[in-house]
Protein backbone atom coordinates (compact mmCIF):
# COMPACT_ATOMS: atom_id res chain seq x y z
CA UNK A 1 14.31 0.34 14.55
CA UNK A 2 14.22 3.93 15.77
CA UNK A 3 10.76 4.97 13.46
CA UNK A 4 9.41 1.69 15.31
CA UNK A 5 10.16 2.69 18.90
CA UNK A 6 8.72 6.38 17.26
CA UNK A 7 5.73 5.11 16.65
CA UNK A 8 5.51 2.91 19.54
CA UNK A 9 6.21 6.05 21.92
CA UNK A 10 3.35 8.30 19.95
CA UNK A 11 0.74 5.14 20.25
CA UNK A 12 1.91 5.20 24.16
CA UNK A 13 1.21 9.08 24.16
CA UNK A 14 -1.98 8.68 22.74
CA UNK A 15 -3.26 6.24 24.98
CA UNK A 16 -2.37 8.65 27.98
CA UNK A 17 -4.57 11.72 26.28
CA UNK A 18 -7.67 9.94 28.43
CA UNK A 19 -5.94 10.01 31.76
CA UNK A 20 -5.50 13.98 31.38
CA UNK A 21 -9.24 14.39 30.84
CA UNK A 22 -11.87 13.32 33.53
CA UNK A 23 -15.20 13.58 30.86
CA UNK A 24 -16.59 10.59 28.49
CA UNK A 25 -18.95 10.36 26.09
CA UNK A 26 -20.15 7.40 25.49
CA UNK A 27 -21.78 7.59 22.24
CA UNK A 28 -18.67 8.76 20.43
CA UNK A 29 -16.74 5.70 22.11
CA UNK A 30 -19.50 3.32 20.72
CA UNK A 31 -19.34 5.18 17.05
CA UNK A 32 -15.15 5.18 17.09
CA UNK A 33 -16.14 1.05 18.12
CA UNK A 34 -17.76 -0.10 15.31
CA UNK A 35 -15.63 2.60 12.73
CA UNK A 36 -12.37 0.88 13.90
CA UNK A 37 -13.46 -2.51 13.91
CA UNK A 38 -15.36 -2.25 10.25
CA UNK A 39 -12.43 -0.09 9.06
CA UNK A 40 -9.54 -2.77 10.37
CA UNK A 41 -12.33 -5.84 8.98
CA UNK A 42 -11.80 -3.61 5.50
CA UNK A 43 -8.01 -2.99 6.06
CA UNK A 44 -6.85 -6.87 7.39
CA UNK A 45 -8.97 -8.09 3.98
CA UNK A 46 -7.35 -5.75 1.22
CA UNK A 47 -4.25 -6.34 2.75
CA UNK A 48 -4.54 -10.32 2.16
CA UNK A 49 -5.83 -9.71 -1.14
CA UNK A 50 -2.70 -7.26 -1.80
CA UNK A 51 -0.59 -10.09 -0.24
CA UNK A 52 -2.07 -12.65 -3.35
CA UNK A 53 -1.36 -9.90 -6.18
CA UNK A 54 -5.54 -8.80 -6.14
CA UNK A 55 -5.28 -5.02 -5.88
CA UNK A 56 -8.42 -2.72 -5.99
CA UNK A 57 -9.25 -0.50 -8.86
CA UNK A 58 -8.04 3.14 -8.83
CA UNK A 59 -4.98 4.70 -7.36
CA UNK A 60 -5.81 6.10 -4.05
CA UNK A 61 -8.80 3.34 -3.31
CA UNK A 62 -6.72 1.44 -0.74
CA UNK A 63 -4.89 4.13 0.47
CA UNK A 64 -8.40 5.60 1.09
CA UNK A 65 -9.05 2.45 3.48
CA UNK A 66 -5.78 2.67 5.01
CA UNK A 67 -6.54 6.47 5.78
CA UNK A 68 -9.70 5.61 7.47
CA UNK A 69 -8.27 2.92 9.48
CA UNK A 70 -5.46 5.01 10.58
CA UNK A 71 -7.97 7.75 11.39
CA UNK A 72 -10.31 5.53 13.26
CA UNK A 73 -7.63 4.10 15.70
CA UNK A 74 -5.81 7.18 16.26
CA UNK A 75 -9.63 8.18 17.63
CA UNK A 76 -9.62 5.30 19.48
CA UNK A 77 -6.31 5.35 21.16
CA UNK A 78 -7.30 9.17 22.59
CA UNK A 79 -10.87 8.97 22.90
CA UNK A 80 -11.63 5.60 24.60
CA UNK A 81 -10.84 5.13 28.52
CA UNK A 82 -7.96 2.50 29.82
CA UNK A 83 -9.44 -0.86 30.34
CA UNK A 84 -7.82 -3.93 30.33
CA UNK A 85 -10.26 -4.52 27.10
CA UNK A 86 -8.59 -1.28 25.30
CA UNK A 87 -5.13 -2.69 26.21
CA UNK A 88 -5.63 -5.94 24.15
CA UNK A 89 -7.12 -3.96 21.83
CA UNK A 90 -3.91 -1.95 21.11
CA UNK A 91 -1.19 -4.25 21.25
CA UNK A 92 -3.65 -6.12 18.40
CA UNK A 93 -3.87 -2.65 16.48
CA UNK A 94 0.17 -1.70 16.89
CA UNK A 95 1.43 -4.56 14.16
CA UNK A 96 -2.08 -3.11 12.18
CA UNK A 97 -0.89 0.09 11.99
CA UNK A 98 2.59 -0.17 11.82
CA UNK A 99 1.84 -1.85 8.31
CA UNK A 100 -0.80 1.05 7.39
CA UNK A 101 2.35 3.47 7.74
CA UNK A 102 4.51 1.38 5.62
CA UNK A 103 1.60 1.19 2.77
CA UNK A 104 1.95 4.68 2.63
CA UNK A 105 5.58 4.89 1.47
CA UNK A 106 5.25 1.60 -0.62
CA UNK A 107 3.57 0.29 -3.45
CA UNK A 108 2.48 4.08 -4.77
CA UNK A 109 1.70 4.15 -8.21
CA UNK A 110 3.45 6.53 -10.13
CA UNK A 111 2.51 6.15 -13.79
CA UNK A 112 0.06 3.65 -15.44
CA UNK A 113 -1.16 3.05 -19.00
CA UNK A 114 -2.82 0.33 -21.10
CA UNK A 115 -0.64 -2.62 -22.27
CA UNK A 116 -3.68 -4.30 -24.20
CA UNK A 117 -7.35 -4.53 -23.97
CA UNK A 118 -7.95 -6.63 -21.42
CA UNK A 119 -4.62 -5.16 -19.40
CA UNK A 120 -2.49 -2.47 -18.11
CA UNK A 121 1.16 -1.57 -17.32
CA UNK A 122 1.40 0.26 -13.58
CA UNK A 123 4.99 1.06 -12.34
CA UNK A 124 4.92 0.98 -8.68
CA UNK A 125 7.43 2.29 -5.93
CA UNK A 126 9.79 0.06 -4.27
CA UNK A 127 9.91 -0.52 -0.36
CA UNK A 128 12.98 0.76 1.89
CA UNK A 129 15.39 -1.94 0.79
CA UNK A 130 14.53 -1.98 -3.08
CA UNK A 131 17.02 -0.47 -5.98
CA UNK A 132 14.44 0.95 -8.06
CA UNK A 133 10.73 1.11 -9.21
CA UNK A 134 8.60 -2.11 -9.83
CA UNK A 135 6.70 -2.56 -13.31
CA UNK A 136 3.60 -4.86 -13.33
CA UNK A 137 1.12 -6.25 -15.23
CA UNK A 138 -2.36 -6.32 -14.60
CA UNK A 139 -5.41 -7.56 -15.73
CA UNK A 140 -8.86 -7.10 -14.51
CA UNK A 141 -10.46 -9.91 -12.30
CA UNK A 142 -13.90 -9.61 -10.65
CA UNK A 143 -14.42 -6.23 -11.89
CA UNK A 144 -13.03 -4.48 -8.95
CA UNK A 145 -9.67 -5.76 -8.67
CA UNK A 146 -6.42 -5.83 -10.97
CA UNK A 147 -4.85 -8.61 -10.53
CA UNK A 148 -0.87 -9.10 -11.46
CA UNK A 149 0.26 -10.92 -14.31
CA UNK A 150 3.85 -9.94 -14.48
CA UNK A 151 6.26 -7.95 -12.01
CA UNK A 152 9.27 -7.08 -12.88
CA UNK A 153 11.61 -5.35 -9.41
CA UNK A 154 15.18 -6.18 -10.81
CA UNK A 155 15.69 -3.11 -13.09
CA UNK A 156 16.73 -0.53 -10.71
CA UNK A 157 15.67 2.28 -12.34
CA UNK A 158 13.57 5.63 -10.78
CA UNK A 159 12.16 7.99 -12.37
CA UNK A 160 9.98 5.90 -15.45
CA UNK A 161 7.93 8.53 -16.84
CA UNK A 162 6.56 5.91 -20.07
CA UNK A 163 7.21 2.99 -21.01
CA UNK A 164 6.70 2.04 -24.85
CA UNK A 165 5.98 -2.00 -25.71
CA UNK A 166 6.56 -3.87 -29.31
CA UNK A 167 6.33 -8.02 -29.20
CA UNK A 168 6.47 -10.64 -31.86
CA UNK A 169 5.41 -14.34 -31.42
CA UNK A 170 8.70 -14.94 -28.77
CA UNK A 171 9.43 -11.77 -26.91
CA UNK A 172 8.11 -8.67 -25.42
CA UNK A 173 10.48 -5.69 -25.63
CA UNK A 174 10.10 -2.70 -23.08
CA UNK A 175 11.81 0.75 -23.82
CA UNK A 176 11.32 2.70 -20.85
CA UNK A 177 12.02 6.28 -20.17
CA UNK A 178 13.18 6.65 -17.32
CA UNK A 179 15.54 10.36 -15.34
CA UNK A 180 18.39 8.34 -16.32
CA UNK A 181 20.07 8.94 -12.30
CA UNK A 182 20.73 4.74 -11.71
CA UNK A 183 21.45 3.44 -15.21
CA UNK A 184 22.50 6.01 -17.90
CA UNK A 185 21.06 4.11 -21.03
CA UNK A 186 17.67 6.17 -21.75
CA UNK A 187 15.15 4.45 -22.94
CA UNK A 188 15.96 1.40 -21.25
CA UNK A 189 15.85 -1.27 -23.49
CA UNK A 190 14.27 -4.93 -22.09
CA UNK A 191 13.16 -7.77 -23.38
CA UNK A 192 11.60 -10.93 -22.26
CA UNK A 193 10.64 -14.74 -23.50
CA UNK A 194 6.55 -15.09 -23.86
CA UNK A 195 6.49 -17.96 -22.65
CA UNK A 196 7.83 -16.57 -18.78
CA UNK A 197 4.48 -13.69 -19.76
């Protein structure tokens, strides 16, 4: 609760940075306009896709958009003057980017490598409540997203530096290497039925 009544406080502050100065300039307003709303158009759509398991290519691509966003509305909390327009504006943008702050600590990926040809193995951090690092797997759809076959958040384990994978025609087995601080058997061995894959 307290980071939320943070942020809440330093969106409040922000919005107060125009009241202090008596200048404007209008044609930065209008450019910070149509950043935020393209940026937040681009944020509120990845995040839906996200939401569906459709994540875009590359590690930092969405964080990129998240950045931007963040960027954009910060500039438009302290550039823009108080209207009753700006105020709907914000308490629409607060939920916005309370969840752009949370992407940032969630959902990282912190190693990745090819399960197959046609898809790969990411391990992902956990969010503030989880035990351990996620393992998914993705495949390619529509050439710019991965989309998630598998996800696996039950392990507990931190740390996974590789992960090795042998299957026959009924199971998949994992070893994964992981610091060995949350369960003390390193490589982790698991297995699961093909026909859950």
């Amino acid at each position: 609760m307290t980071p939320i009544l943070i942020l809440i406080g330093l969106i409040i502050a922000l919005n107060c940075v125009p009241l202090l100065t008596k200048r404007r300039f209008p044609k930065a307003e209008k450019a910070v306009m149509r950043i935020l709303v393209a940026t937040t158009i681009l944020f509120l759509i990845f995040t839906v896709f996200r939401f569906f398991g459709y994540n875009l290519k590359g590690n930092y691509t969405f964080q990129a958009i998240s950045w931007s966003f963040l960027v954009s509305a910060i500039l438009f909390f302290t550039l823009l003057k108080n209207t009753k327009k700006k105020l709907l504006t914000v308490l629409f943008l607060i939920p916005l980017v309370a969840w752009g702050v949370i992407t940032f600590t969630t959902d990282r990926v912190v190693y990745e490598d090819k399960f197959d040809d046609q898809r790969n193995i990411v391990v992902t951090t956990g969010g503030f409540l989880a035990c351990g690092e996620n393992i998914h797997i993705t495949q390619t759809k529509f050439g710019i997203f991965d989309k998630e076959v598998l996800h696996i958040d039950h392990l507990c384990l931190t740390g996974i530096d590789k992960i090795e994978i042998s299957s026959d025609s009924k199971h998949l087995d994992f070893l994964i290497y992981h610091d060995g601080e949350l369960d003390s058997e390193n490589p982790y061995n698991y297995t699961l039925d093909r026909e859950k894959y």
